[in-house]
PDB file of N, CA and C in Angstrom:
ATOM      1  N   UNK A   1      -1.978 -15.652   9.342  1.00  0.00           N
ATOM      2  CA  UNK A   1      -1.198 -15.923   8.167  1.00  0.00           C
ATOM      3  C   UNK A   1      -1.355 -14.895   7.084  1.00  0.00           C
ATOM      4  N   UNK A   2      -1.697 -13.680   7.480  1.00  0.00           N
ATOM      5  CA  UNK A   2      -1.607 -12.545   6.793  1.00  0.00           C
ATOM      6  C   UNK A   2      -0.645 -12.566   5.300  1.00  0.00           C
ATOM      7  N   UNK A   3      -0.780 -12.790   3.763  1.00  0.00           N
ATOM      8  CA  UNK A   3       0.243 -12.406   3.529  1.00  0.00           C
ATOM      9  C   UNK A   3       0.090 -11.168   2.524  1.00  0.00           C
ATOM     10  N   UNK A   4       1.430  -9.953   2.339  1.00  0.00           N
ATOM     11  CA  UNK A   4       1.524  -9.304   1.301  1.00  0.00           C
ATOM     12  C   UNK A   4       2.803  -9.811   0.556  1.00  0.00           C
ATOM     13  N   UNK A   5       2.586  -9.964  -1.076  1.00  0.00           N
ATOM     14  CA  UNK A   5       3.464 -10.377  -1.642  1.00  0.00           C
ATOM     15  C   UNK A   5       3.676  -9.193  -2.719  1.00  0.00           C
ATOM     16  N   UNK A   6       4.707  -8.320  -3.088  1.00  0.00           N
ATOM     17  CA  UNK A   6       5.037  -7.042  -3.787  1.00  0.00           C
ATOM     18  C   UNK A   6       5.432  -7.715  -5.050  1.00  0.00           C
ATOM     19  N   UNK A   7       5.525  -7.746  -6.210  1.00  0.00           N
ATOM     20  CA  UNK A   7       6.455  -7.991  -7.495  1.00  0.00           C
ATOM     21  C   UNK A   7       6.563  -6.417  -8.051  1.00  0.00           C
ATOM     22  N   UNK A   8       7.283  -6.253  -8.522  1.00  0.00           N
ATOM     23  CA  UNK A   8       7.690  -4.884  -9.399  1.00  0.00           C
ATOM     24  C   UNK A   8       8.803  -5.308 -10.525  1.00  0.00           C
ATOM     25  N   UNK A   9       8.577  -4.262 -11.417  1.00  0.00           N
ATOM     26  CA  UNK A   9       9.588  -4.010 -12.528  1.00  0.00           C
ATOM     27  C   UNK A   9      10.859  -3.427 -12.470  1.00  0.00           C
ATOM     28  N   UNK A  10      10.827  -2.678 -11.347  1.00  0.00           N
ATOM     29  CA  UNK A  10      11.679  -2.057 -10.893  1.00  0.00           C
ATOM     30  C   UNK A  10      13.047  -3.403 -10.484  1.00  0.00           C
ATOM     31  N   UNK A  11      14.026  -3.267 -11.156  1.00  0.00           N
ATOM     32  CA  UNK A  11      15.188  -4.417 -10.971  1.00  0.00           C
ATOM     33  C   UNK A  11      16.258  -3.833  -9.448  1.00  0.00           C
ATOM     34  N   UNK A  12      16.245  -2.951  -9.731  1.00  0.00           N
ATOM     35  CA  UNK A  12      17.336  -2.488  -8.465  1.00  0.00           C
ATOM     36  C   UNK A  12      16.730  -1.447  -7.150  1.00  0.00           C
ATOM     37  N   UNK A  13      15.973  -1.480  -6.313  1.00  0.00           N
ATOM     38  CA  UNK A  13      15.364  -0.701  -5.574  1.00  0.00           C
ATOM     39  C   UNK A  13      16.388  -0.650  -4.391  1.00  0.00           C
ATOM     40  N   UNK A  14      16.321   0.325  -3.847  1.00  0.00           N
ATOM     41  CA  UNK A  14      17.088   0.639  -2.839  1.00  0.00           C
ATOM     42  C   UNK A  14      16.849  -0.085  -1.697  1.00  0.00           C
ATOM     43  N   UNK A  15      17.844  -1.276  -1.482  1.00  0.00           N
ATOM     44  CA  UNK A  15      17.724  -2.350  -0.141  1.00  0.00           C
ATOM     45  C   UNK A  15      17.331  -1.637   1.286  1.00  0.00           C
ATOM     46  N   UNK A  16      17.605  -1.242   1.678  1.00  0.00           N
ATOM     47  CA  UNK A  16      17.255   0.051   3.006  1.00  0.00           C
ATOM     48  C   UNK A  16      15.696   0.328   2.783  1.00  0.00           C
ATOM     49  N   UNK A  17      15.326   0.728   1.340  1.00  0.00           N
ATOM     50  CA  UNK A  17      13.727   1.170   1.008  1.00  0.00           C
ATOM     51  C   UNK A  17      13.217   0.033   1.090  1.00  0.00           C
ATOM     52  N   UNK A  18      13.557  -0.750   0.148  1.00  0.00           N
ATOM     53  CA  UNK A  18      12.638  -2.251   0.584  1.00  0.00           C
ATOM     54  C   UNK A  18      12.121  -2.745   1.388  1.00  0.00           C
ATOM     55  N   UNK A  19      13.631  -2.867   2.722  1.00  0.00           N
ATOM     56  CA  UNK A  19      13.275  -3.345   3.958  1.00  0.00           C
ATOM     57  C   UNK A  19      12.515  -2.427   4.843  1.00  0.00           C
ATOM     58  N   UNK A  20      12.683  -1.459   4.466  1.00  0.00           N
ATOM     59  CA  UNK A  20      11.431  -0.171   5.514  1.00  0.00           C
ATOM     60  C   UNK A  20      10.146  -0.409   5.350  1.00  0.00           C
ATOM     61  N   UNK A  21       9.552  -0.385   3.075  1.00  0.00           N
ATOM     62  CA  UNK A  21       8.469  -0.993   3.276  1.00  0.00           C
ATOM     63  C   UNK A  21       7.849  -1.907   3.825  1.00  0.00           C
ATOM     64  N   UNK A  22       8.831  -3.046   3.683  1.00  0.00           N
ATOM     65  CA  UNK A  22       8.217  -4.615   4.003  1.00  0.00           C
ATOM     66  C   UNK A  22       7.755  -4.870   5.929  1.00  0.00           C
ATOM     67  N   UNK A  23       8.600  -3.842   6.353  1.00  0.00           N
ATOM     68  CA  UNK A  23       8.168  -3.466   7.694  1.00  0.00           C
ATOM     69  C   UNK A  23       7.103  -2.991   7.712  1.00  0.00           C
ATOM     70  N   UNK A  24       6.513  -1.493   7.251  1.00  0.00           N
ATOM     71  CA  UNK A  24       5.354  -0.971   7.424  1.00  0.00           C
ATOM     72  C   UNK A  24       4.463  -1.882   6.792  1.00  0.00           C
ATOM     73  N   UNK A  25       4.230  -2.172   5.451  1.00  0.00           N
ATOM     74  CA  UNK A  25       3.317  -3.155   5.000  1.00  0.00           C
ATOM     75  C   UNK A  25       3.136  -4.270   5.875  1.00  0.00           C
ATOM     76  N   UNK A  26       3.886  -4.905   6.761  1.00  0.00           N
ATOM     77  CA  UNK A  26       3.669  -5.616   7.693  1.00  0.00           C
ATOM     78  C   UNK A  26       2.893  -5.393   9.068  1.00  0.00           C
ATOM     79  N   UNK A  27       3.076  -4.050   9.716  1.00  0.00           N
ATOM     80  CA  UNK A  27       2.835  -3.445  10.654  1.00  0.00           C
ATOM     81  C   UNK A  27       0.824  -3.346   9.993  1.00  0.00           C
ATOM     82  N   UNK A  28       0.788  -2.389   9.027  1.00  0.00           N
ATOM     83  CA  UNK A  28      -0.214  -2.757   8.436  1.00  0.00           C
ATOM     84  C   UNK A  28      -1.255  -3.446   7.881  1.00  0.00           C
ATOM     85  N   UNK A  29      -0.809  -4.165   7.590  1.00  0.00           N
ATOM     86  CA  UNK A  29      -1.736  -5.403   7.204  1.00  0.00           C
ATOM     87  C   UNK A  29      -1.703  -6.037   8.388  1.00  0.00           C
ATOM     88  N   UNK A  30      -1.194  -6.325   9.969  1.00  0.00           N
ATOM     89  CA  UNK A  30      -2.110  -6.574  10.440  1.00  0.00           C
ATOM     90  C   UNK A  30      -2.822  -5.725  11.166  1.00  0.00           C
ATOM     91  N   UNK A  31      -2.994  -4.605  11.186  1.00  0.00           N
ATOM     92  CA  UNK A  31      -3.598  -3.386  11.431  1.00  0.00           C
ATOM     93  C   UNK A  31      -5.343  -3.420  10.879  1.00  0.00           C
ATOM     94  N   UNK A  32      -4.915  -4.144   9.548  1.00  0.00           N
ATOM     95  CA  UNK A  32      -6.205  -3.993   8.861  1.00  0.00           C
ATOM     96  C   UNK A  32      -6.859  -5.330   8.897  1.00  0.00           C
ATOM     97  N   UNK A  33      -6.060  -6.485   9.115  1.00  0.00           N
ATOM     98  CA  UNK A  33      -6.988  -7.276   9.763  1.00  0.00           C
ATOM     99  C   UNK A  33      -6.991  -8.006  11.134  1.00  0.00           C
ATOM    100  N   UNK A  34      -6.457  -6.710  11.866  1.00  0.00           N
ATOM    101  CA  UNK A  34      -6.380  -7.470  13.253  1.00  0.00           C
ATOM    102  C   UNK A  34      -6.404  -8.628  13.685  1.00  0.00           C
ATOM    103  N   UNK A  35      -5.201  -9.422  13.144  1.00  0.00           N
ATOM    104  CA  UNK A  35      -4.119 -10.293  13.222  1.00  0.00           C
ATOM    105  C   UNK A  35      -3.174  -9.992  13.622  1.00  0.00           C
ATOM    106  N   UNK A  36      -2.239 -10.811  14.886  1.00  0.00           N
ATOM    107  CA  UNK A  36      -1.486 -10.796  14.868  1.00  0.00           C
ATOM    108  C   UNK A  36      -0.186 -10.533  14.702  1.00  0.00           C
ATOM    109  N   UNK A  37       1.157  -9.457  14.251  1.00  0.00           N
ATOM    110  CA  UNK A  37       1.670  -9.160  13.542  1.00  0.00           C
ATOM    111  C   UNK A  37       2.929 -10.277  13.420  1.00  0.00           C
ATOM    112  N   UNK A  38       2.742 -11.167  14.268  1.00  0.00           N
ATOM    113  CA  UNK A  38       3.931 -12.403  14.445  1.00  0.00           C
ATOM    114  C   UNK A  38       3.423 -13.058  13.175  1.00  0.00           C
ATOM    115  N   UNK A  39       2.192 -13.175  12.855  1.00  0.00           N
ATOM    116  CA  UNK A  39       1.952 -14.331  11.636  1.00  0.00           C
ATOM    117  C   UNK A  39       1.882 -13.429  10.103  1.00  0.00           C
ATOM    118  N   UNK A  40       2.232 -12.612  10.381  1.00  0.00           N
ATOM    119  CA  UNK A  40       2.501 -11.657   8.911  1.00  0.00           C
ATOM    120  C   UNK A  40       3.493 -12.256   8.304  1.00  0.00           C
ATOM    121  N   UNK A  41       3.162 -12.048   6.799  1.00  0.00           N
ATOM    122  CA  UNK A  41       4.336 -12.736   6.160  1.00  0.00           C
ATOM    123  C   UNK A  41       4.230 -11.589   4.735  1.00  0.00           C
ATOM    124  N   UNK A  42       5.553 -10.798   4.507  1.00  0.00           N
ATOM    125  CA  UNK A  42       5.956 -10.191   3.332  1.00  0.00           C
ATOM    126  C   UNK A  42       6.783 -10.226   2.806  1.00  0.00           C
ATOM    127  N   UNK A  43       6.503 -10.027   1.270  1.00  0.00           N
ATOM    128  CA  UNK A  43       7.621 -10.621   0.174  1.00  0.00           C
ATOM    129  C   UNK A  43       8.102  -9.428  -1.065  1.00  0.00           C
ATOM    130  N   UNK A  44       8.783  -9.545  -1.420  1.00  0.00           N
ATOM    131  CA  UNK A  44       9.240  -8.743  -2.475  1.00  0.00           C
ATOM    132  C   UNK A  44      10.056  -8.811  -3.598  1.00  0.00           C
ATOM    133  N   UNK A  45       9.687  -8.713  -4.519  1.00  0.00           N
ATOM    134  CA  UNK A  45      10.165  -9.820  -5.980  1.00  0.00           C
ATOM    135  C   UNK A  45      10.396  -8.771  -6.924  1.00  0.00           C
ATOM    136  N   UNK A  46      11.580  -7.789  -6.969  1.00  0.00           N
ATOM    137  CA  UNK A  46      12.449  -6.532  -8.100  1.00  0.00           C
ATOM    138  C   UNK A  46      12.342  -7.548  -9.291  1.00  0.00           C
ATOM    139  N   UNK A  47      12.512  -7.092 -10.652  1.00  0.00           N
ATOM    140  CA  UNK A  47      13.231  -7.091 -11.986  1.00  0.00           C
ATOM    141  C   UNK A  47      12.018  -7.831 -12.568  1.00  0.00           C
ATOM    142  N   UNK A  48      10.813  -8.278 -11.963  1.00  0.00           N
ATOM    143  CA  UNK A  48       9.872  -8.982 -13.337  1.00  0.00           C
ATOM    144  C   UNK A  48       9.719  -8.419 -14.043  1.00  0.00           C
ATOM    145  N   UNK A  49       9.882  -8.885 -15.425  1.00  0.00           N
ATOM    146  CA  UNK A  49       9.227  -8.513 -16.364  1.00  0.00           C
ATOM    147  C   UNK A  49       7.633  -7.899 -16.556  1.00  0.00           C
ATOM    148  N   UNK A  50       7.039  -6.761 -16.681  1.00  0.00           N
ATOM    149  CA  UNK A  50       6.015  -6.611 -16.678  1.00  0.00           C
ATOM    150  C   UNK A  50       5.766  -5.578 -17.291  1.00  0.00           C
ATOM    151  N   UNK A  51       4.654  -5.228 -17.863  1.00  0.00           N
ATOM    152  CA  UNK A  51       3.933  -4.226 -18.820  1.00  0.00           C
ATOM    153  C   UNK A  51       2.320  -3.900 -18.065  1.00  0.00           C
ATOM    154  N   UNK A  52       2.126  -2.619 -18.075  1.00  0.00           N
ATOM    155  CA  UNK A  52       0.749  -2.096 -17.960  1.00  0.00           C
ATOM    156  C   UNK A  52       0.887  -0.700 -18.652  1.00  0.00           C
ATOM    157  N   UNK A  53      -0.195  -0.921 -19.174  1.00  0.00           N
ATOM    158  CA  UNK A  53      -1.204   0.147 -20.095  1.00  0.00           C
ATOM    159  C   UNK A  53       0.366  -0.083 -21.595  1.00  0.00           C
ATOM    160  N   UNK A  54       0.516  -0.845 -21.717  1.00  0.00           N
ATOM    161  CA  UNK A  54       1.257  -1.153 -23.288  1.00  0.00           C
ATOM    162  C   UNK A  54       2.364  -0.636 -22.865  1.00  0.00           C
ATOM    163  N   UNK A  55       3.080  -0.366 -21.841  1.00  0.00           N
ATOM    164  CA  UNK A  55       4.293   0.228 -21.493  1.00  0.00           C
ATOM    165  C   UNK A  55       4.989  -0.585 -20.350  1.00  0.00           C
ATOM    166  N   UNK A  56       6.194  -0.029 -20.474  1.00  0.00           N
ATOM    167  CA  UNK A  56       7.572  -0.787 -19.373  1.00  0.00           C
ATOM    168  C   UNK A  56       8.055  -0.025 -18.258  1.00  0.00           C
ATOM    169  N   UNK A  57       7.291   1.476 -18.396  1.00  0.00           N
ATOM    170  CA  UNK A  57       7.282   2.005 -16.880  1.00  0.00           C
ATOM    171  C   UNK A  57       7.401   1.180 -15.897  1.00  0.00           C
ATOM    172  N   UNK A  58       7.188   1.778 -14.724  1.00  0.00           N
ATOM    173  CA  UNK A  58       7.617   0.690 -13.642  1.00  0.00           C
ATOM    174  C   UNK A  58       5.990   1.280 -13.350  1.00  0.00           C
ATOM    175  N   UNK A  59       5.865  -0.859 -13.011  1.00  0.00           N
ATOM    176  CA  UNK A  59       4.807  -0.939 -12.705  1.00  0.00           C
ATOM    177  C   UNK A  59       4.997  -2.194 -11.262  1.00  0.00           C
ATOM    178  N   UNK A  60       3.902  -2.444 -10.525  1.00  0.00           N
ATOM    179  CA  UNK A  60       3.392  -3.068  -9.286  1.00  0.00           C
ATOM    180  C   UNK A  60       2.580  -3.978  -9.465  1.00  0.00           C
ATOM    181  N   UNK A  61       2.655  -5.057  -8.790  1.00  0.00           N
ATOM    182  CA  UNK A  61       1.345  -6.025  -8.955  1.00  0.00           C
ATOM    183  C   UNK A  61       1.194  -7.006  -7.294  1.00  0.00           C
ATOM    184  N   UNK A  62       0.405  -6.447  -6.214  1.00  0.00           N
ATOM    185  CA  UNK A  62       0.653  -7.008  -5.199  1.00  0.00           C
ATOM    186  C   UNK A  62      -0.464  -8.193  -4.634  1.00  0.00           C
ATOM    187  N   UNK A  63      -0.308  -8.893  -4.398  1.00  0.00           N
ATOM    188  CA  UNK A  63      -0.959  -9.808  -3.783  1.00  0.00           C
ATOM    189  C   UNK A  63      -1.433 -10.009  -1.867  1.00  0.00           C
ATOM    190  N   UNK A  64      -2.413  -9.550  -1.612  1.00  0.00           N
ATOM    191  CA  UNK A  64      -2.702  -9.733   0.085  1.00  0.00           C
ATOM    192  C   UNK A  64      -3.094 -11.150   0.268  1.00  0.00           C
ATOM    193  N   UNK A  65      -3.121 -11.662   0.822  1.00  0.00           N
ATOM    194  CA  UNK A  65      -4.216 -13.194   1.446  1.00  0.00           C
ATOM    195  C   UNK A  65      -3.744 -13.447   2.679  1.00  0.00           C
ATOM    196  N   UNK A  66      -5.182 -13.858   3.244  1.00  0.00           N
ATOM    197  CA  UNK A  66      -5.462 -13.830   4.800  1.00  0.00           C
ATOM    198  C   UNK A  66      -6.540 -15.083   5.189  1.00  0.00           C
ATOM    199  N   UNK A  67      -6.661 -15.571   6.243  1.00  0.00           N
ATOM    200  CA  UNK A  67      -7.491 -16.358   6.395  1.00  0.00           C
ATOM    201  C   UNK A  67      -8.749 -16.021   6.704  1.00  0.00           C
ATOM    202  N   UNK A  68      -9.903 -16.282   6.249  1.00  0.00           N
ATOM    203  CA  UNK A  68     -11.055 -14.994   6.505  1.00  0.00           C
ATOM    204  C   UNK A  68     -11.568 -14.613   5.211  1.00  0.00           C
ATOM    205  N   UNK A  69     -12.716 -13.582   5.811  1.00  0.00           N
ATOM    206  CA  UNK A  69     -13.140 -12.915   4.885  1.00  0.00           C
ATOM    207  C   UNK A  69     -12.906 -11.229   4.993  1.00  0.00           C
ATOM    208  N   UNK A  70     -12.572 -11.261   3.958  1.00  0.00           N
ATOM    209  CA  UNK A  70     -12.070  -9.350   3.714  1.00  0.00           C
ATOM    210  C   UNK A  70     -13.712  -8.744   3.496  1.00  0.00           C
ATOM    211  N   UNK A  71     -13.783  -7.179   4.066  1.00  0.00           N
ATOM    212  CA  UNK A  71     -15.008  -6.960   3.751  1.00  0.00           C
ATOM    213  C   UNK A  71     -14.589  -6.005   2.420  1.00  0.00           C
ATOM    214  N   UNK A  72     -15.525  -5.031   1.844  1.00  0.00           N
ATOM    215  CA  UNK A  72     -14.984  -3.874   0.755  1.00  0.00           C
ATOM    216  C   UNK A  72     -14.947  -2.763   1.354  1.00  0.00           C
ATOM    217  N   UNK A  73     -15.062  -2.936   2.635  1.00  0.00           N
ATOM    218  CA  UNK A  73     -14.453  -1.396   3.227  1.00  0.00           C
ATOM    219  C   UNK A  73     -13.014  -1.793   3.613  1.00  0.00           C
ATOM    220  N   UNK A  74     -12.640  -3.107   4.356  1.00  0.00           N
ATOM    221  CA  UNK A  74     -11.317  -3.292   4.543  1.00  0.00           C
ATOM    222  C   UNK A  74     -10.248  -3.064   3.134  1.00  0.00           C
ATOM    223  N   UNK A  75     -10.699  -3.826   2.199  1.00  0.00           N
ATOM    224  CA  UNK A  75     -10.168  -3.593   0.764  1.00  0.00           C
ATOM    225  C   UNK A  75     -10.202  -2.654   0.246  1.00  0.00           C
ATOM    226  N   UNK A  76     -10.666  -1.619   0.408  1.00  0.00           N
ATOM    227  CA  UNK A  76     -11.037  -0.017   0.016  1.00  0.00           C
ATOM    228  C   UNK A  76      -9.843   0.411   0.705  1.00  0.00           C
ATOM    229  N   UNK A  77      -9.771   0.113   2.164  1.00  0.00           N
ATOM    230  CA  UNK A  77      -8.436   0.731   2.645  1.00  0.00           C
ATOM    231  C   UNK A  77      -7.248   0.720   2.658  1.00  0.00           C
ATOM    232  N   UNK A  78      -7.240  -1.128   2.559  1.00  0.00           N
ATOM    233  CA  UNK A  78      -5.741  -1.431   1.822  1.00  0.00           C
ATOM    234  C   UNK A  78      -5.319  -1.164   1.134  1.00  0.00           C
ATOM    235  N   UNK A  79      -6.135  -0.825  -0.314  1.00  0.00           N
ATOM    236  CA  UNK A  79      -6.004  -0.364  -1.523  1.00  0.00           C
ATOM    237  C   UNK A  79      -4.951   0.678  -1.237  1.00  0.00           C
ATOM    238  N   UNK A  80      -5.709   1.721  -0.942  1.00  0.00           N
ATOM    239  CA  UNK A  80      -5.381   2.968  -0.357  1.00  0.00           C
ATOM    240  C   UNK A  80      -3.916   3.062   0.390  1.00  0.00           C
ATOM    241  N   UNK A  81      -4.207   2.594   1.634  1.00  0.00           N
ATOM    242  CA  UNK A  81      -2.753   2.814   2.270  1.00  0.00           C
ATOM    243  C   UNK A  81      -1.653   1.760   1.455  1.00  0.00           C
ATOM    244  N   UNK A  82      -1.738   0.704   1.037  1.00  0.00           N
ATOM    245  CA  UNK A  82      -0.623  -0.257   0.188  1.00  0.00           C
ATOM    246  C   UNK A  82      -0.194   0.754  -0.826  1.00  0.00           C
ATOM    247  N   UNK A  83      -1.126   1.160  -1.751  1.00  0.00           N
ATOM    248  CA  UNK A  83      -0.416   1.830  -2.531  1.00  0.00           C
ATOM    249  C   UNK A  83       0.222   3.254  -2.386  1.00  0.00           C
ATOM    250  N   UNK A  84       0.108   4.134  -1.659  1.00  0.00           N
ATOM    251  CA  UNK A  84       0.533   4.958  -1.348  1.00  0.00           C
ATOM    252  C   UNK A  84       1.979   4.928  -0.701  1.00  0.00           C
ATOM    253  N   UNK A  85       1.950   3.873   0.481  1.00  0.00           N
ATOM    254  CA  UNK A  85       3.238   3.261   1.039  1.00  0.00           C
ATOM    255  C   UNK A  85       4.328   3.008   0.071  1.00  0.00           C
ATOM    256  N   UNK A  86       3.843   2.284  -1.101  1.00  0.00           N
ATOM    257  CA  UNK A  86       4.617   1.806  -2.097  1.00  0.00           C
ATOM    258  C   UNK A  86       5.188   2.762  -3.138  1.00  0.00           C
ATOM    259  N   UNK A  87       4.243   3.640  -3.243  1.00  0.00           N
ATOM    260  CA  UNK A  87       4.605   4.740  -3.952  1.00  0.00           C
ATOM    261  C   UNK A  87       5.634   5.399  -3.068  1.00  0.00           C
ATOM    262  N   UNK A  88       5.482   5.740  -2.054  1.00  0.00           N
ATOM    263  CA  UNK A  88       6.838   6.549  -1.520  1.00  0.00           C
ATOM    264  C   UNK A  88       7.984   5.946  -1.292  1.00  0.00           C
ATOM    265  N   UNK A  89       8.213   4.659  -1.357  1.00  0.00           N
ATOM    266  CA  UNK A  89       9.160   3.722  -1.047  1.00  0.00           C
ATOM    267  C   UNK A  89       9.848   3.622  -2.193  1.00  0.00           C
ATOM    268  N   UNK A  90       9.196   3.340  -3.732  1.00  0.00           N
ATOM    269  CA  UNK A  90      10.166   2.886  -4.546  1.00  0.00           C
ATOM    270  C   UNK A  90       9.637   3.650  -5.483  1.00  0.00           C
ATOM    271  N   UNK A  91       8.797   4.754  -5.688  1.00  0.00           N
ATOM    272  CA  UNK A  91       8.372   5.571  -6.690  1.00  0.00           C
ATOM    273  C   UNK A  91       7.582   5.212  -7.748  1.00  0.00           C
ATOM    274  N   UNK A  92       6.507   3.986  -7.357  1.00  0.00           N
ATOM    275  CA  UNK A  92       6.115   3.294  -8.634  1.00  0.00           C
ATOM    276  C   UNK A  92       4.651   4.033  -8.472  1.00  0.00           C
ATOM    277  N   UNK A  93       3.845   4.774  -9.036  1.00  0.00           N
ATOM    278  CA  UNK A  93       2.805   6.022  -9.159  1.00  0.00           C
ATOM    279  C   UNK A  93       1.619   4.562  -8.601  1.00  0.00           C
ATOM    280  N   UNK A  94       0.653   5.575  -8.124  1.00  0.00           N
ATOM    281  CA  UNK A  94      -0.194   4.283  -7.579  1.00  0.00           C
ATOM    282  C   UNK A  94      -1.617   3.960  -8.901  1.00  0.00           C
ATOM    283  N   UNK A  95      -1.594   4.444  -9.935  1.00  0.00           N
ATOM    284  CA  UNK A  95      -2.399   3.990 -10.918  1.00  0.00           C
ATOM    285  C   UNK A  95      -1.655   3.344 -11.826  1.00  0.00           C
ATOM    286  N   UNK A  96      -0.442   2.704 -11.003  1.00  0.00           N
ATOM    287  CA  UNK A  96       0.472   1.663 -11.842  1.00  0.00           C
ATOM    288  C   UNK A  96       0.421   0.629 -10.899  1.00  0.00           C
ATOM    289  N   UNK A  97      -0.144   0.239 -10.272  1.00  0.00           N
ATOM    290  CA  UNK A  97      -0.388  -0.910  -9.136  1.00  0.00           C
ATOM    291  C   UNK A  97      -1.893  -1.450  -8.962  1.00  0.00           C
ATOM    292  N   UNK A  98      -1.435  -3.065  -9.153  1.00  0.00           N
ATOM    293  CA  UNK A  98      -2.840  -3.374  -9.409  1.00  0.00           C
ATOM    294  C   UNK A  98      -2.775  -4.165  -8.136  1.00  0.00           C
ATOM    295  N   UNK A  99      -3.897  -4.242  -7.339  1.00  0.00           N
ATOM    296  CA  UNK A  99      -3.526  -5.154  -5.955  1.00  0.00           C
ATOM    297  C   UNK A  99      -4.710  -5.864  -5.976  1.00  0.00           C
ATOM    298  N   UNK A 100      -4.451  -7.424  -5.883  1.00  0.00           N
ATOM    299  CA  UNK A 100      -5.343  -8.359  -5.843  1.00  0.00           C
ATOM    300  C   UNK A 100      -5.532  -9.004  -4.223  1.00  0.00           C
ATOM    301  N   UNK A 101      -6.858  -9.034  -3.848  1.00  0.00           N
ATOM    302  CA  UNK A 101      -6.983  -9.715  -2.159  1.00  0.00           C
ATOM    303  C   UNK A 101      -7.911 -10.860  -2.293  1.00  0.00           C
ATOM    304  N   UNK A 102      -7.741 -11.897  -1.312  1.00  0.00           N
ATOM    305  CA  UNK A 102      -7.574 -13.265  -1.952  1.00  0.00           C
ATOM    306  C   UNK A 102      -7.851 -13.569  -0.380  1.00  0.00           C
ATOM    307  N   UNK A 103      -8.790 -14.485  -0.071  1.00  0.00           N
ATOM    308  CA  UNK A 103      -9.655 -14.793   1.421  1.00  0.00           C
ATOM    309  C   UNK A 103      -9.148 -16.535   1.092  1.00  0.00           C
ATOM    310  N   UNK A 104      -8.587 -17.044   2.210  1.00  0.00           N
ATOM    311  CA  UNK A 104      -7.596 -18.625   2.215  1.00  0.00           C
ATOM    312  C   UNK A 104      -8.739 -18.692   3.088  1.00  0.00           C
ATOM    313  N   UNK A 105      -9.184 -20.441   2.727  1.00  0.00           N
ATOM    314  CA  UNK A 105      -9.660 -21.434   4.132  1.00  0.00           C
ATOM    315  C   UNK A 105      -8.618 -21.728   4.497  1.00  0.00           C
ATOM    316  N   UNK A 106      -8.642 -21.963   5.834  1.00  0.00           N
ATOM    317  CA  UNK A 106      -7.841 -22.554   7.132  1.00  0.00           C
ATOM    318  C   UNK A 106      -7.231 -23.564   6.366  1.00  0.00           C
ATOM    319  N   UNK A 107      -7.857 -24.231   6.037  1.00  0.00           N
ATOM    320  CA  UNK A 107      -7.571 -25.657   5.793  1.00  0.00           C
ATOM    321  C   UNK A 107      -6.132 -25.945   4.476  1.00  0.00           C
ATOM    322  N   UNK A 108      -5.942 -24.161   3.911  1.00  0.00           N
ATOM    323  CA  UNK A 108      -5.332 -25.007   2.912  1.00  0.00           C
ATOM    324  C   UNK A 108      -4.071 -23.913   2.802  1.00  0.00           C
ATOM    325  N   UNK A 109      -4.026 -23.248   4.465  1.00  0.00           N
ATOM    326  CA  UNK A 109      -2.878 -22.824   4.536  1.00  0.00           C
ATOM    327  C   UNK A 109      -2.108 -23.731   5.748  1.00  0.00           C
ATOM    328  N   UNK A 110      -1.042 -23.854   5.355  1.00  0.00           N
ATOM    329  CA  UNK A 110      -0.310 -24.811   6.690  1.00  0.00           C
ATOM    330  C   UNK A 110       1.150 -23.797   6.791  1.00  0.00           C
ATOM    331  N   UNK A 111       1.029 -24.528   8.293  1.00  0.00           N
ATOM    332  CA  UNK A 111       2.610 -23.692   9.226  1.00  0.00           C
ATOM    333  C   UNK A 111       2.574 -24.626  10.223  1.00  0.00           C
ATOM    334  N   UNK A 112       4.120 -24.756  10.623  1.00  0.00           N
ATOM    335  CA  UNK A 112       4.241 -25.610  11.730  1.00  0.00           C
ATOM    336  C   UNK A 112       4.168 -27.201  11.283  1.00  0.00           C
ATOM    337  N   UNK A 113       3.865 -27.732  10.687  1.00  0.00           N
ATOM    338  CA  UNK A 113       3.579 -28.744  10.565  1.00  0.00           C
ATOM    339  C   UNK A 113       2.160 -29.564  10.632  1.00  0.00           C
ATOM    340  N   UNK A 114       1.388 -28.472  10.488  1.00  0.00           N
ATOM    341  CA  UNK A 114      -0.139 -28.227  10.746  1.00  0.00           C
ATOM    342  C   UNK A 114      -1.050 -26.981   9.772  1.00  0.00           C
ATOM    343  N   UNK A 115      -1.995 -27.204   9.807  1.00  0.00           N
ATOM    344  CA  UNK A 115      -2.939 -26.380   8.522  1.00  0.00           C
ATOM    345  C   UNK A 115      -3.563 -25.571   9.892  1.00  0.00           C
ATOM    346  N   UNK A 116      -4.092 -24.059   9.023  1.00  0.00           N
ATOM    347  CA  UNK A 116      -4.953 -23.317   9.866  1.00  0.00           C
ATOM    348  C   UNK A 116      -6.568 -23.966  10.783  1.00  0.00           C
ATOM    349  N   UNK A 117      -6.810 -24.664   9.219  1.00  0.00           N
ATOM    350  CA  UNK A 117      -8.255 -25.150   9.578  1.00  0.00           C
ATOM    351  C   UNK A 117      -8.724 -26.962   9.801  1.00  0.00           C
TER     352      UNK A 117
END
């Protein structure tokens, strides 16, 4: 149940770019936690409102969560390849992206009609 969830400021991104990222970020993340790539799940949310460093540049704010525990070398890398990916996709500089990773019990993700744990 891998997920990456993208929000940006950016209101109009190029549909074609989007869907390329949301592929690789998918391909990826389960790459990095060797999962599955059927239970990947990515999202992408143009036009929020958002501010970093007191400005309206275009900025990023992504969300990972997985069932498990992430180590800080896995998160070191995501860091890394997420933002870079993202940067070439929709041009948002990667010290404008803040990415938060977030470890789910089983128990309190559900699919199917059933919870992980």
């Amino acid at each position: 149940m891998p997920l990456i969830n993208v929000q940006t400021s950016i209101s109009e991104p190029d549909k074609a770019s989007v869907e390329t990222l949301l592929k690789a970020l998918s391909a990826s993340l389960a790459k990095h936690t060797g999962k599955p790539e059927s239970y990947v799940m990515t999202a992408f949310k143009p036009g929020v409102s958002m501010t970093f460093a007191g400005t309206l540049e275009p900025v990023c704010y992504v969300e990972v969560k997985s069932i498990g525990s992430f180590t800080p070398t896995q998160t070191q890398a995501m860091s890394q390849d997420f933002s870079q990916q993202i940067e070439q996709a929709i041009a948002v500089p990667k010290q404008r992206i803040y990415l938060e990773f977030a470890d789910a019990k089983g128990y309190l993700w559900g699919w199917n009609g059933t919870t992980f744990g």
